[in-house]
PDB file of N, CA and C in Angstrom:
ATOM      1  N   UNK A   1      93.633  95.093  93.898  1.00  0.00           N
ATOM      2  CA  UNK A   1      92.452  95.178  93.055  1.00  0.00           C
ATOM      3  C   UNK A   1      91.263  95.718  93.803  1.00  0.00           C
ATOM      4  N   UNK A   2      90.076  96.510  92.796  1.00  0.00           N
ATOM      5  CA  UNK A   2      89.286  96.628  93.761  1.00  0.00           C
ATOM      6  C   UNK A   2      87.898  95.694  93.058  1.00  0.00           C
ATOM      7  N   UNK A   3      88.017  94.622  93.647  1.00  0.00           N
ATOM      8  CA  UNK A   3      87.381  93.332  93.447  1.00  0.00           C
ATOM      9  C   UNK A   3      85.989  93.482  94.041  1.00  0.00           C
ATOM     10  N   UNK A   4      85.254  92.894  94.971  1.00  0.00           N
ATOM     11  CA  UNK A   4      83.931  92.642  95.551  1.00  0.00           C
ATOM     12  C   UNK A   4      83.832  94.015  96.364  1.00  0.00           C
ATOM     13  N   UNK A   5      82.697  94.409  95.849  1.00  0.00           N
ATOM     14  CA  UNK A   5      82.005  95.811  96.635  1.00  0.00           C
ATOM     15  C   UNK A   5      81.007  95.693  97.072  1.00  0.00           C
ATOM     16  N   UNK A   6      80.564  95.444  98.153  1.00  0.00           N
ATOM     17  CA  UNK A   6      79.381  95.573  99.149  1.00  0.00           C
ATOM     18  C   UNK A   6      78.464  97.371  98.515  1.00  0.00           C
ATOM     19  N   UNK A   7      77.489  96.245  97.883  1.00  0.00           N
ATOM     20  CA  UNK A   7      76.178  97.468  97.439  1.00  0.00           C
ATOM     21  C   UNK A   7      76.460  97.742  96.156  1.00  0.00           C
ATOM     22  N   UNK A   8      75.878  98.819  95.427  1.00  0.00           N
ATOM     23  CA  UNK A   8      76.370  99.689  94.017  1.00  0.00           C
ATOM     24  C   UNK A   8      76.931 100.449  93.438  1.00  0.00           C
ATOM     25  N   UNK A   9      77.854 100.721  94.410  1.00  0.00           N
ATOM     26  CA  UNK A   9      79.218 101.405  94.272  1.00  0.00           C
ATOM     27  C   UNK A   9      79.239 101.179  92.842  1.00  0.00           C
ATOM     28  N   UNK A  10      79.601 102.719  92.169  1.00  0.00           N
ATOM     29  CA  UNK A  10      80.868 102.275  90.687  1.00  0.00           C
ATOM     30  C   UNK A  10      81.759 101.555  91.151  1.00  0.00           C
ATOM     31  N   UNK A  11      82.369 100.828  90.582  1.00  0.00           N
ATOM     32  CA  UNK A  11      83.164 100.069  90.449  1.00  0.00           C
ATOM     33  C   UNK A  11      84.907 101.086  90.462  1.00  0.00           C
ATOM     34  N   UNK A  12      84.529 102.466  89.350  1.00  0.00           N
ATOM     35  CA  UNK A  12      85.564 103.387  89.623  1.00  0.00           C
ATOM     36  C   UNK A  12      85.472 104.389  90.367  1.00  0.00           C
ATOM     37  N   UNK A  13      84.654 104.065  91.475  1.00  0.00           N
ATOM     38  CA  UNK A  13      84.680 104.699  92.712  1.00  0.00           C
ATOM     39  C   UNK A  13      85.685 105.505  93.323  1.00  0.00           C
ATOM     40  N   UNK A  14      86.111 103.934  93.896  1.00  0.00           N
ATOM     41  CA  UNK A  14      87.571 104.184  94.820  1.00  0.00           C
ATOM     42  C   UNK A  14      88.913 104.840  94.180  1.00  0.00           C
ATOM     43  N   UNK A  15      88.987 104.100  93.225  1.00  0.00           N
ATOM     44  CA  UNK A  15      90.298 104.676  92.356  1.00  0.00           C
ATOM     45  C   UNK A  15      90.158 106.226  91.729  1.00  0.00           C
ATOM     46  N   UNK A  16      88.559 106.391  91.190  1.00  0.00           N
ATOM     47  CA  UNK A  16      88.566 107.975  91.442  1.00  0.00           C
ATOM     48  C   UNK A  16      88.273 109.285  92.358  1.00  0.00           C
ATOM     49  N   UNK A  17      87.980 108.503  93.310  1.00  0.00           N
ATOM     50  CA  UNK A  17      88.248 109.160  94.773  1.00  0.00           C
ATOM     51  C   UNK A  17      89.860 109.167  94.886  1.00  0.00           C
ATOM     52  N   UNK A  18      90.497 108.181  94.882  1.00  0.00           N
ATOM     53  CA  UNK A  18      92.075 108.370  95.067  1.00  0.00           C
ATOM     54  C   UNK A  18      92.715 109.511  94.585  1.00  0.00           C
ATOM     55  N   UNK A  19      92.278 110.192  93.508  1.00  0.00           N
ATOM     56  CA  UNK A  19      92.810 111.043  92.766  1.00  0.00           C
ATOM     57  C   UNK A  19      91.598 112.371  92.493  1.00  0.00           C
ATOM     58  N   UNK A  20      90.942 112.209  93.544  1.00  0.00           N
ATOM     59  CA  UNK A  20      90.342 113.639  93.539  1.00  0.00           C
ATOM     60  C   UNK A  20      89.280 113.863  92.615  1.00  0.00           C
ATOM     61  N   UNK A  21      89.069 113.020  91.806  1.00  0.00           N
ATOM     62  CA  UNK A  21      87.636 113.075  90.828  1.00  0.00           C
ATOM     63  C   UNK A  21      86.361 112.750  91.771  1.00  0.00           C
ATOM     64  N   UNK A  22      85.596 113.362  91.831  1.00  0.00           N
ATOM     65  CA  UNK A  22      84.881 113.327  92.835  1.00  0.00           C
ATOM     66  C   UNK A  22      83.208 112.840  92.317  1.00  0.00           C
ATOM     67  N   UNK A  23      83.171 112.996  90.423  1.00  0.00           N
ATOM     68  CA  UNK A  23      81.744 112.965  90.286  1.00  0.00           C
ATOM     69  C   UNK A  23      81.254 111.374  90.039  1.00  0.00           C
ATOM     70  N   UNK A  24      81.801 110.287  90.911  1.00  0.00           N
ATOM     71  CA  UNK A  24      81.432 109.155  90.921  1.00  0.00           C
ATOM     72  C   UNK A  24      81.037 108.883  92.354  1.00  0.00           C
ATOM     73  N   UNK A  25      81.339 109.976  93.322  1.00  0.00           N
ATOM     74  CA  UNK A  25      80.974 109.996  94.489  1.00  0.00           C
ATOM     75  C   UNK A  25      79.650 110.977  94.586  1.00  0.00           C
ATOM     76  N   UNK A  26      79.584 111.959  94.175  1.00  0.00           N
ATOM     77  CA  UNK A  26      79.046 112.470  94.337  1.00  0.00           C
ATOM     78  C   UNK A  26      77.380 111.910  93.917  1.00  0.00           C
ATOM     79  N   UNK A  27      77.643 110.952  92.470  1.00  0.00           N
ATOM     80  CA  UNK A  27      76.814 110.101  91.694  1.00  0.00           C
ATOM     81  C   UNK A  27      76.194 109.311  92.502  1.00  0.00           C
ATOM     82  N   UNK A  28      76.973 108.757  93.055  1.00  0.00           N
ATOM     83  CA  UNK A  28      77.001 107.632  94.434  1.00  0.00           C
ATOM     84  C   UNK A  28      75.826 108.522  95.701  1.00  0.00           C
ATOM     85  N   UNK A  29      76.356 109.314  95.971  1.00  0.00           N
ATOM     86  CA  UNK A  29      75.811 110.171  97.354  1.00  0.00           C
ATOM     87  C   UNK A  29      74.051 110.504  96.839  1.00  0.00           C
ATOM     88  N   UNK A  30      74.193 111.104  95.563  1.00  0.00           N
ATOM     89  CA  UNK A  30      73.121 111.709  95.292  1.00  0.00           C
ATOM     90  C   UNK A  30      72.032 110.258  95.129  1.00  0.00           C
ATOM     91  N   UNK A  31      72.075 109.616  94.343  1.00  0.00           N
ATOM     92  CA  UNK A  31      71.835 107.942  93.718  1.00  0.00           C
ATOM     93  C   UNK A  31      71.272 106.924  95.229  1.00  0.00           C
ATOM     94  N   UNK A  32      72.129 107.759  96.279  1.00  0.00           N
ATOM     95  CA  UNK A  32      71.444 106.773  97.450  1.00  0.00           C
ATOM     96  C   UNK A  32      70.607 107.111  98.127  1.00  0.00           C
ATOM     97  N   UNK A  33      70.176 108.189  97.818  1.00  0.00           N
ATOM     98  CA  UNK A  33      69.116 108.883  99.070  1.00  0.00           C
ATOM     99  C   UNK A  33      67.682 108.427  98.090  1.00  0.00           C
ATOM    100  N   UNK A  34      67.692 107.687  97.544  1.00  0.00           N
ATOM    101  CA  UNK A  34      66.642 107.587  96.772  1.00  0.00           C
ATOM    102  C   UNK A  34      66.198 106.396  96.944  1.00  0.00           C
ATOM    103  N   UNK A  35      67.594 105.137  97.360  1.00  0.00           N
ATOM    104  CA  UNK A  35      66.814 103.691  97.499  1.00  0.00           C
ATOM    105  C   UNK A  35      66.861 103.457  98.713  1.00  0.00           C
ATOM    106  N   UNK A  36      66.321 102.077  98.947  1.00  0.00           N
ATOM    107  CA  UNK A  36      66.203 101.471 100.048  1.00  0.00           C
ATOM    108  C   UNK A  36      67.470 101.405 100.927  1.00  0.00           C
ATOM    109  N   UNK A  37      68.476 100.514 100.541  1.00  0.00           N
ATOM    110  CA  UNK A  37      69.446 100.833 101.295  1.00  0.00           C
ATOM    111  C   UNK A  37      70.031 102.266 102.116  1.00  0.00           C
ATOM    112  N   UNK A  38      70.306 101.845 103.713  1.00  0.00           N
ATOM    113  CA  UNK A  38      70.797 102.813 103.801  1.00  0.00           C
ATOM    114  C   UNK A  38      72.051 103.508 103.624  1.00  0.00           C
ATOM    115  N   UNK A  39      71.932 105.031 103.780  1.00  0.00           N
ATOM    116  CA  UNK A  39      72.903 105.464 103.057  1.00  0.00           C
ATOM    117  C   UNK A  39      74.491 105.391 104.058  1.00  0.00           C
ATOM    118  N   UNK A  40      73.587 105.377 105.537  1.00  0.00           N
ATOM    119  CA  UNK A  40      74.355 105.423 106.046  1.00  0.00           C
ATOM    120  C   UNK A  40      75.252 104.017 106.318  1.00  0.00           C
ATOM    121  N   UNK A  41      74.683 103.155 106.237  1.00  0.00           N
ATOM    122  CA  UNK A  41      75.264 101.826 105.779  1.00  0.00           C
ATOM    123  C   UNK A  41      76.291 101.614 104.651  1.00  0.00           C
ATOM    124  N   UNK A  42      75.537 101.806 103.612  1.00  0.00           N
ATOM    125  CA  UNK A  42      76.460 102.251 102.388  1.00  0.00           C
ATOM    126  C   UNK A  42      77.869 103.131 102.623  1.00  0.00           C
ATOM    127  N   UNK A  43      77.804 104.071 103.601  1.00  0.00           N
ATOM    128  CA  UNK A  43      79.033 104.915 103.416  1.00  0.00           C
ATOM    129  C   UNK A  43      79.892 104.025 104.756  1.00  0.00           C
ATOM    130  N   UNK A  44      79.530 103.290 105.491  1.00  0.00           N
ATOM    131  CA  UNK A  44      80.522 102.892 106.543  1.00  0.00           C
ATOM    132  C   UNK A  44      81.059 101.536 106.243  1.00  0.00           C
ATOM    133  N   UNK A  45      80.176 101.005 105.307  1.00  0.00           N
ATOM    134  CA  UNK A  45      80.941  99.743 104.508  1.00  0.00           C
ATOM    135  C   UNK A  45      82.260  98.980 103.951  1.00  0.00           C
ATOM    136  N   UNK A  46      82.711  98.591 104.948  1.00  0.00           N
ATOM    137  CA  UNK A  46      84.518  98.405 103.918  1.00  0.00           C
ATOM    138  C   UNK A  46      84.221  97.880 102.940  1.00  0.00           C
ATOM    139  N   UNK A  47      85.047  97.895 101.924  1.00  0.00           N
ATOM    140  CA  UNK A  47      85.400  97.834 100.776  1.00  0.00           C
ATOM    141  C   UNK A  47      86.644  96.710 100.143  1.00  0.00           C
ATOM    142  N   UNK A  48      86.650  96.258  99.149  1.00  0.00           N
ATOM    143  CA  UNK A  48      87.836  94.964  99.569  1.00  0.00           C
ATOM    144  C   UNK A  48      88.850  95.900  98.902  1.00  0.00           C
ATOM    145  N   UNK A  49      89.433  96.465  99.796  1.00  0.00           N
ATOM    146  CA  UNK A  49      91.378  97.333  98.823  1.00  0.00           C
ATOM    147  C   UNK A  49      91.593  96.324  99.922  1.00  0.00           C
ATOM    148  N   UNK A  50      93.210  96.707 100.360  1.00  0.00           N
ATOM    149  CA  UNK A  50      94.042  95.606 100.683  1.00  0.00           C
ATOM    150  C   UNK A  50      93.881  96.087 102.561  1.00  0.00           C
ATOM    151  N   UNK A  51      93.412  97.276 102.533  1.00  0.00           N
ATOM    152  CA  UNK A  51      93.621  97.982 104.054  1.00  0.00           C
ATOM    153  C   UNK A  51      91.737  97.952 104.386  1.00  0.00           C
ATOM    154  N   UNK A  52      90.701  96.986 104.012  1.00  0.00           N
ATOM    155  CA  UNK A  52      89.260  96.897 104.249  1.00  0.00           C
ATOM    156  C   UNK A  52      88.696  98.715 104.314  1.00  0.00           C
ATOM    157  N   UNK A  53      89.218  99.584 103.262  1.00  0.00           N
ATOM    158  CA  UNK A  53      88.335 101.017 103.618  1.00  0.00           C
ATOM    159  C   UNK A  53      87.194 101.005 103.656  1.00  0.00           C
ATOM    160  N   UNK A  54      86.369 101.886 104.204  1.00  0.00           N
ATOM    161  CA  UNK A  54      85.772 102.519 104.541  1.00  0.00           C
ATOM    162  C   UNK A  54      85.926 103.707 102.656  1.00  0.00           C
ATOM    163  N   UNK A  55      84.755 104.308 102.594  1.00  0.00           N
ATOM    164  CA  UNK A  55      84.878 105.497 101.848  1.00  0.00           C
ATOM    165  C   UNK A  55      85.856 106.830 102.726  1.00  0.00           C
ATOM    166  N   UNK A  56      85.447 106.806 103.648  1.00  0.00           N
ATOM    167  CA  UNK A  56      86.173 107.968 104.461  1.00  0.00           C
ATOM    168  C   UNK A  56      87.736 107.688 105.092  1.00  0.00           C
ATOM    169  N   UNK A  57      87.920 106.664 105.253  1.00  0.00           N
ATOM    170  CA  UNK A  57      89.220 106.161 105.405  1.00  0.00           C
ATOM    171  C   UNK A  57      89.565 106.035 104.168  1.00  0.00           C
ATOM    172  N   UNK A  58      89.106 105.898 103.033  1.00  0.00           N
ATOM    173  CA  UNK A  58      90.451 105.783 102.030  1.00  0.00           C
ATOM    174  C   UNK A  58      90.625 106.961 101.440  1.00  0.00           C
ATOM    175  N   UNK A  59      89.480 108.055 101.535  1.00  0.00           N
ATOM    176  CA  UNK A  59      89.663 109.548 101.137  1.00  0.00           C
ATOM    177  C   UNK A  59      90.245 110.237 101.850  1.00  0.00           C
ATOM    178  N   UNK A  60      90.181 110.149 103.348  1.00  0.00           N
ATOM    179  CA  UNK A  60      91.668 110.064 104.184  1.00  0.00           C
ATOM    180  C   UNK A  60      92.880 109.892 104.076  1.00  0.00           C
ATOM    181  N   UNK A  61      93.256 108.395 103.638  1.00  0.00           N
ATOM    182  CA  UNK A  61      94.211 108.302 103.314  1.00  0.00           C
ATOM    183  C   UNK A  61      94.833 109.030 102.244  1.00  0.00           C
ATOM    184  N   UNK A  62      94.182 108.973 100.624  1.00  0.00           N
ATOM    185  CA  UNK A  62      94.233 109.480 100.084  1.00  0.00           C
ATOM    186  C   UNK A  62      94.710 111.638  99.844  1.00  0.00           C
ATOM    187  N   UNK A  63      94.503 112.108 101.120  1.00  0.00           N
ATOM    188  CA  UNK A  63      93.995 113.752 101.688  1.00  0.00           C
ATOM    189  C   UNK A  63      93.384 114.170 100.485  1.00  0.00           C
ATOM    190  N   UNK A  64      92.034 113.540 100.293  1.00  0.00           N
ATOM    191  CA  UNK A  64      90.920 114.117  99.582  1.00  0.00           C
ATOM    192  C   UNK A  64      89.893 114.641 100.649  1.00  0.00           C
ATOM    193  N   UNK A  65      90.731 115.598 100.998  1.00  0.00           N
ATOM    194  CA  UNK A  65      89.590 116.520 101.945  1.00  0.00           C
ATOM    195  C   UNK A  65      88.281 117.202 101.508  1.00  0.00           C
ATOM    196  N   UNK A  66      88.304 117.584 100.229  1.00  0.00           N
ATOM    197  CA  UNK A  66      86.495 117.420  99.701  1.00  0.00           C
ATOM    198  C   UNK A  66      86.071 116.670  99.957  1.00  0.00           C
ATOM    199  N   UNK A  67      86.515 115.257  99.622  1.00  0.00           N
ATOM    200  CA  UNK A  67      85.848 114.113 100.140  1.00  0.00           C
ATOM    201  C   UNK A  67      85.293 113.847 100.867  1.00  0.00           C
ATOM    202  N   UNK A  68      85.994 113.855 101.642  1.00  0.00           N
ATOM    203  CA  UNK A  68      86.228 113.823 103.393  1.00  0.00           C
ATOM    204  C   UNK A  68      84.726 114.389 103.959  1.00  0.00           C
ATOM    205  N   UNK A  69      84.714 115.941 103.412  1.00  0.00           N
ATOM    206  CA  UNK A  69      83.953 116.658 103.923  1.00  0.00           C
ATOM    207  C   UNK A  69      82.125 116.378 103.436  1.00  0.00           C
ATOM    208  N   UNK A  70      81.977 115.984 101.558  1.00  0.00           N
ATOM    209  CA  UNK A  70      81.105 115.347 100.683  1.00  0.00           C
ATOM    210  C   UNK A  70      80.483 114.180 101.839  1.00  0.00           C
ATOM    211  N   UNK A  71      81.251 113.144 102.616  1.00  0.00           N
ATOM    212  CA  UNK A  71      81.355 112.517 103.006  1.00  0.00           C
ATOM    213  C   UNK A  71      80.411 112.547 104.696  1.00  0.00           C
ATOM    214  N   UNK A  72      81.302 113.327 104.946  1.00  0.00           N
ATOM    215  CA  UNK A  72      80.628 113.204 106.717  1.00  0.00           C
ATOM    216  C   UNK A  72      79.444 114.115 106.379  1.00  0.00           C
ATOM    217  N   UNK A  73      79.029 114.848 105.393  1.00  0.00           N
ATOM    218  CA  UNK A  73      78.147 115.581 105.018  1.00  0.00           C
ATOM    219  C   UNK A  73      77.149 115.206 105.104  1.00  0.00           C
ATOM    220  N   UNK A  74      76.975 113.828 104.164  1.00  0.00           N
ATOM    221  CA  UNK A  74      76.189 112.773 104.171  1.00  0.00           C
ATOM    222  C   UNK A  74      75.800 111.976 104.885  1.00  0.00           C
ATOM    223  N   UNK A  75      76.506 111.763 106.071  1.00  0.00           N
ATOM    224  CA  UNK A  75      76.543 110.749 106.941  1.00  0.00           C
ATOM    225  C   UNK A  75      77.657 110.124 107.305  1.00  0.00           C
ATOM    226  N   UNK A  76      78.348 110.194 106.657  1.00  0.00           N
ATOM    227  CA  UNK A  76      79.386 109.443 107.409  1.00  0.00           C
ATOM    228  C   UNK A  76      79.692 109.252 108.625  1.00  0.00           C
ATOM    229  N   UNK A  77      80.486 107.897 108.869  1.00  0.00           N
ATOM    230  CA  UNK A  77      80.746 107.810 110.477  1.00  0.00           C
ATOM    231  C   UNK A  77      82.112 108.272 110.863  1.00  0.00           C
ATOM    232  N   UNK A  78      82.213 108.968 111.156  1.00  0.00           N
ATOM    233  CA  UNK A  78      83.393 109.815 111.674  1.00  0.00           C
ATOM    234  C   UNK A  78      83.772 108.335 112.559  1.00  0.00           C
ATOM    235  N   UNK A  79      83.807 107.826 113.458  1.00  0.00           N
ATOM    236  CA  UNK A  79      84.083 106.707 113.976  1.00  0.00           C
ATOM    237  C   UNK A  79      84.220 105.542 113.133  1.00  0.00           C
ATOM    238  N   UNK A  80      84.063 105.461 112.194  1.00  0.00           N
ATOM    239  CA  UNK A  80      84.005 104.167 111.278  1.00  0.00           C
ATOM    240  C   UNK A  80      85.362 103.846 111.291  1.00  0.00           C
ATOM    241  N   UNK A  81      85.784 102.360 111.342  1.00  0.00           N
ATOM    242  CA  UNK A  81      87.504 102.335 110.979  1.00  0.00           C
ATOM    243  C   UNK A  81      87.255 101.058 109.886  1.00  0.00           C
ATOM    244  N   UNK A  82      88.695 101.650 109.084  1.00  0.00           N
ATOM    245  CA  UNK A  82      89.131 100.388 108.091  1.00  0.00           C
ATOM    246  C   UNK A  82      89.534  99.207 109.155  1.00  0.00           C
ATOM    247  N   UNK A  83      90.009  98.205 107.897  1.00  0.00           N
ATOM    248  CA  UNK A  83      90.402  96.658 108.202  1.00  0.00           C
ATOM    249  C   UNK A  83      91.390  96.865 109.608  1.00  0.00           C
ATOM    250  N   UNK A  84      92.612  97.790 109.795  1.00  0.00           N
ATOM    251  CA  UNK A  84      93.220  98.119 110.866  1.00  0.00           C
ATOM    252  C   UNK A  84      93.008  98.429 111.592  1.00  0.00           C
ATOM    253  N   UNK A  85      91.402  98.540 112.111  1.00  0.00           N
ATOM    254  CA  UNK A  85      91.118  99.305 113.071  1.00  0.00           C
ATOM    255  C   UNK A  85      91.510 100.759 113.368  1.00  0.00           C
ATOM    256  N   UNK A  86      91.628 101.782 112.274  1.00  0.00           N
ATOM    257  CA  UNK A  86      91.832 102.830 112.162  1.00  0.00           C
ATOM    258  C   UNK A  86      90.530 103.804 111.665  1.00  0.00           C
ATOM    259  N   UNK A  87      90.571 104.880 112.447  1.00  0.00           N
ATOM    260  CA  UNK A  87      89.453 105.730 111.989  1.00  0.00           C
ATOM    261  C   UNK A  87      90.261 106.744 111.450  1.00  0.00           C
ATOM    262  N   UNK A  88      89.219 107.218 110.501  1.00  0.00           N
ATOM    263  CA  UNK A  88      90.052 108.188 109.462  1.00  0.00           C
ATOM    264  C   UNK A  88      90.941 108.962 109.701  1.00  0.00           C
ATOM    265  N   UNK A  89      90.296 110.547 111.228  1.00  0.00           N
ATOM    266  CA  UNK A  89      91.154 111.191 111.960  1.00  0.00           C
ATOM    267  C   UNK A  89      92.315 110.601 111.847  1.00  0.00           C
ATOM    268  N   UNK A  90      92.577 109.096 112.393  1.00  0.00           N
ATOM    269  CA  UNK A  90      93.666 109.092 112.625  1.00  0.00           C
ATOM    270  C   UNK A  90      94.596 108.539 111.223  1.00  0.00           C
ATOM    271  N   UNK A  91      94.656 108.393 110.441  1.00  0.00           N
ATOM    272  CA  UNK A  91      94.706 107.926 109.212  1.00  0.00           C
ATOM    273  C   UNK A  91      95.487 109.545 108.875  1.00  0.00           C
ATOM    274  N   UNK A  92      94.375 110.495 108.777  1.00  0.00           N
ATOM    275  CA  UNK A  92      94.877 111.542 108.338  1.00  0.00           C
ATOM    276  C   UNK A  92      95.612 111.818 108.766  1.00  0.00           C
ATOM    277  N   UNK A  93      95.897 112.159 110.032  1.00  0.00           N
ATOM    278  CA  UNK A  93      96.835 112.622 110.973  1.00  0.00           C
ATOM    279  C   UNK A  93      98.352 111.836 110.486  1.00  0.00           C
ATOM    280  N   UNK A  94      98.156 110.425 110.370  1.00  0.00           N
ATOM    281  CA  UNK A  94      99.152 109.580 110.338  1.00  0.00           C
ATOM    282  C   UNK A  94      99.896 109.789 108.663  1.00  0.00           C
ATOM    283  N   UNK A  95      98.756 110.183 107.510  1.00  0.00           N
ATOM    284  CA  UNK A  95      99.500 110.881 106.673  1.00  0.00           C
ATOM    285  C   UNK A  95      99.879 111.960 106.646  1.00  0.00           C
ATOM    286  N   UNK A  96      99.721 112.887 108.090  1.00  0.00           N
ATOM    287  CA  UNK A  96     100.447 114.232 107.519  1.00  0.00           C
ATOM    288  C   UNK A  96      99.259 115.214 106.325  1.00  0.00           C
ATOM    289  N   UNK A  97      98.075 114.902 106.886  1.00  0.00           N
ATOM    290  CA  UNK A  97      97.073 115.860 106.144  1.00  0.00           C
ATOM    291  C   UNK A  97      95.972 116.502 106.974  1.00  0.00           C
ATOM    292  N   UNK A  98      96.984 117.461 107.643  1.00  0.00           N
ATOM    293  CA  UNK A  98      95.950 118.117 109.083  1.00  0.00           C
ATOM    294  C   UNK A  98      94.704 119.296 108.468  1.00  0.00           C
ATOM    295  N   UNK A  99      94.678 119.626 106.816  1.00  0.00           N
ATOM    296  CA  UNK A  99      93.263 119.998 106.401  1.00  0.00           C
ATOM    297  C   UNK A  99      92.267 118.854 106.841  1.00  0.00           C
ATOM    298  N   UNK A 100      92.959 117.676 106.490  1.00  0.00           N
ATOM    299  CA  UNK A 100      91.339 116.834 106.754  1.00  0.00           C
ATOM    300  C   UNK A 100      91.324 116.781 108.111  1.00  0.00           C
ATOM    301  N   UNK A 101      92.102 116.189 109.005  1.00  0.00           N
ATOM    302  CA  UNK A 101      91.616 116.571 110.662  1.00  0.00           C
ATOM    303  C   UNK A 101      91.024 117.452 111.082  1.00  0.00           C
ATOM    304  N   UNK A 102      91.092 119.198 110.002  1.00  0.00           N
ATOM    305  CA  UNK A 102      90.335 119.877 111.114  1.00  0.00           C
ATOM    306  C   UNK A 102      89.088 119.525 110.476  1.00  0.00           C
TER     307      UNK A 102
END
Protein backbone atom coordinates (compact mmCIF):
# COMPACT_ATOMS: atom_id res chain seq x y z
CA UNK A 1 0.00 0.00 0.00
CA UNK A 2 1.01 3.39 -0.35
CA UNK A 3 -0.22 4.42 3.12
CA UNK A 4 1.55 7.47 5.20
CA UNK A 5 3.41 10.08 3.03
CA UNK A 6 5.71 12.43 4.59
CA UNK A 7 4.51 16.09 3.19
CA UNK A 8 1.82 16.63 0.17
CA UNK A 9 2.58 14.30 -2.08
CA UNK A 10 -0.61 13.10 -4.26
CA UNK A 11 -1.38 10.34 -2.86
CA UNK A 12 -1.24 8.90 -6.78
CA UNK A 13 2.07 9.92 -6.96
CA UNK A 14 4.02 6.89 -6.66
CA UNK A 15 1.83 4.51 -8.47
CA UNK A 16 1.80 7.06 -11.33
CA UNK A 17 5.32 7.50 -11.47
CA UNK A 18 5.47 3.58 -11.64
CA UNK A 19 3.99 3.66 -14.92
CA UNK A 20 5.38 6.66 -16.50
CA UNK A 21 2.56 9.27 -16.00
CA UNK A 22 4.51 11.89 -15.00
CA UNK A 23 1.89 14.96 -14.53
CA UNK A 24 1.48 14.27 -10.74
CA UNK A 25 5.13 14.75 -10.46
CA UNK A 26 5.61 17.24 -12.31
CA UNK A 27 2.38 18.94 -10.24
CA UNK A 28 4.36 18.00 -7.26
CA UNK A 29 7.83 19.64 -8.55
CA UNK A 30 6.21 22.73 -9.84
CA UNK A 31 3.65 23.11 -6.42
CA UNK A 32 6.93 23.00 -4.25
CA UNK A 33 9.01 25.70 -5.18
CA UNK A 34 6.40 27.88 -3.95
CA UNK A 35 6.05 26.70 -0.18
CA UNK A 36 7.90 26.60 2.71
CA UNK A 37 8.99 23.25 2.81
CA UNK A 38 11.97 22.31 1.28
CA UNK A 39 12.00 20.98 -1.92
CA UNK A 40 14.90 19.42 -1.46
CA UNK A 41 13.70 17.65 1.58
CA UNK A 42 10.57 16.77 -0.02
CA UNK A 43 12.33 14.90 -2.88
CA UNK A 44 14.82 12.80 -0.55
CA UNK A 45 12.03 11.70 1.73
CA UNK A 46 11.17 7.94 1.90
CA UNK A 47 8.01 7.10 1.38
CA UNK A 48 6.12 4.08 3.10
CA UNK A 49 6.11 1.29 -0.20
CA UNK A 50 7.49 -1.81 1.21
CA UNK A 51 11.37 -0.98 0.00
CA UNK A 52 11.18 2.96 2.18
CA UNK A 53 11.66 4.92 -1.58
CA UNK A 54 12.90 7.73 -2.08
CA UNK A 55 11.09 9.48 -5.33
CA UNK A 56 14.29 8.72 -7.27
CA UNK A 57 14.78 5.27 -6.12
CA UNK A 58 11.45 4.15 -6.97
CA UNK A 59 11.59 5.91 -10.51
CA UNK A 60 14.70 3.95 -10.70
CA UNK A 61 13.44 1.09 -9.94
CA UNK A 62 10.64 1.53 -11.89
CA UNK A 63 13.33 2.75 -15.38
CA UNK A 64 11.34 5.92 -15.49
CA UNK A 65 14.23 7.69 -16.76
CA UNK A 66 12.25 11.02 -17.40
CA UNK A 67 11.78 10.79 -14.04
CA UNK A 68 14.84 10.19 -13.01
CA UNK A 69 16.06 13.07 -14.92
CA UNK A 70 12.53 15.66 -13.83
CA UNK A 71 14.02 14.59 -10.65
CA UNK A 72 17.76 15.28 -10.12
CA UNK A 73 16.71 18.36 -12.15
CA UNK A 74 15.10 19.59 -9.26
CA UNK A 75 17.24 18.60 -6.74
CA UNK A 76 17.39 15.50 -6.13
CA UNK A 77 19.94 13.62 -4.14
CA UNK A 78 21.68 11.51 -6.37
CA UNK A 79 23.08 9.94 -3.05
CA UNK A 80 19.79 9.51 -1.38
CA UNK A 81 19.08 5.68 -0.65
CA UNK A 82 15.81 3.77 -0.02
CA UNK A 83 14.94 1.59 3.15
CA UNK A 84 17.96 -0.89 1.78
CA UNK A 85 20.36 1.33 1.80
CA UNK A 86 20.44 1.57 -1.90
CA UNK A 87 21.01 4.60 -4.04
CA UNK A 88 19.25 4.77 -7.14
CA UNK A 89 22.48 4.34 -9.56
CA UNK A 90 22.61 1.35 -8.07
CA UNK A 91 19.03 0.22 -8.16
CA UNK A 92 19.16 1.01 -11.79
CA UNK A 93 22.03 -0.75 -12.60
CA UNK A 94 20.65 -3.72 -10.53
CA UNK A 95 17.47 -3.54 -12.80
CA UNK A 96 19.21 -3.66 -15.94
CA UNK A 97 18.25 0.08 -16.95
CA UNK A 98 21.66 1.59 -17.98
CA UNK A 99 19.53 4.79 -19.76
CA UNK A 100 18.99 5.84 -16.23
CA UNK A 101 22.68 5.31 -15.02
CA UNK A 102 23.98 7.36 -17.65
Amino acid sequence: GFGGMSGAASPTLLPDLAVGDLAALRAFLSGRRTRGTSLAAQLDARHDTETQDTLLTWAARHGQAEAVRLLLEAGASVGATGGGGRAALFIACQEDYPEIAR
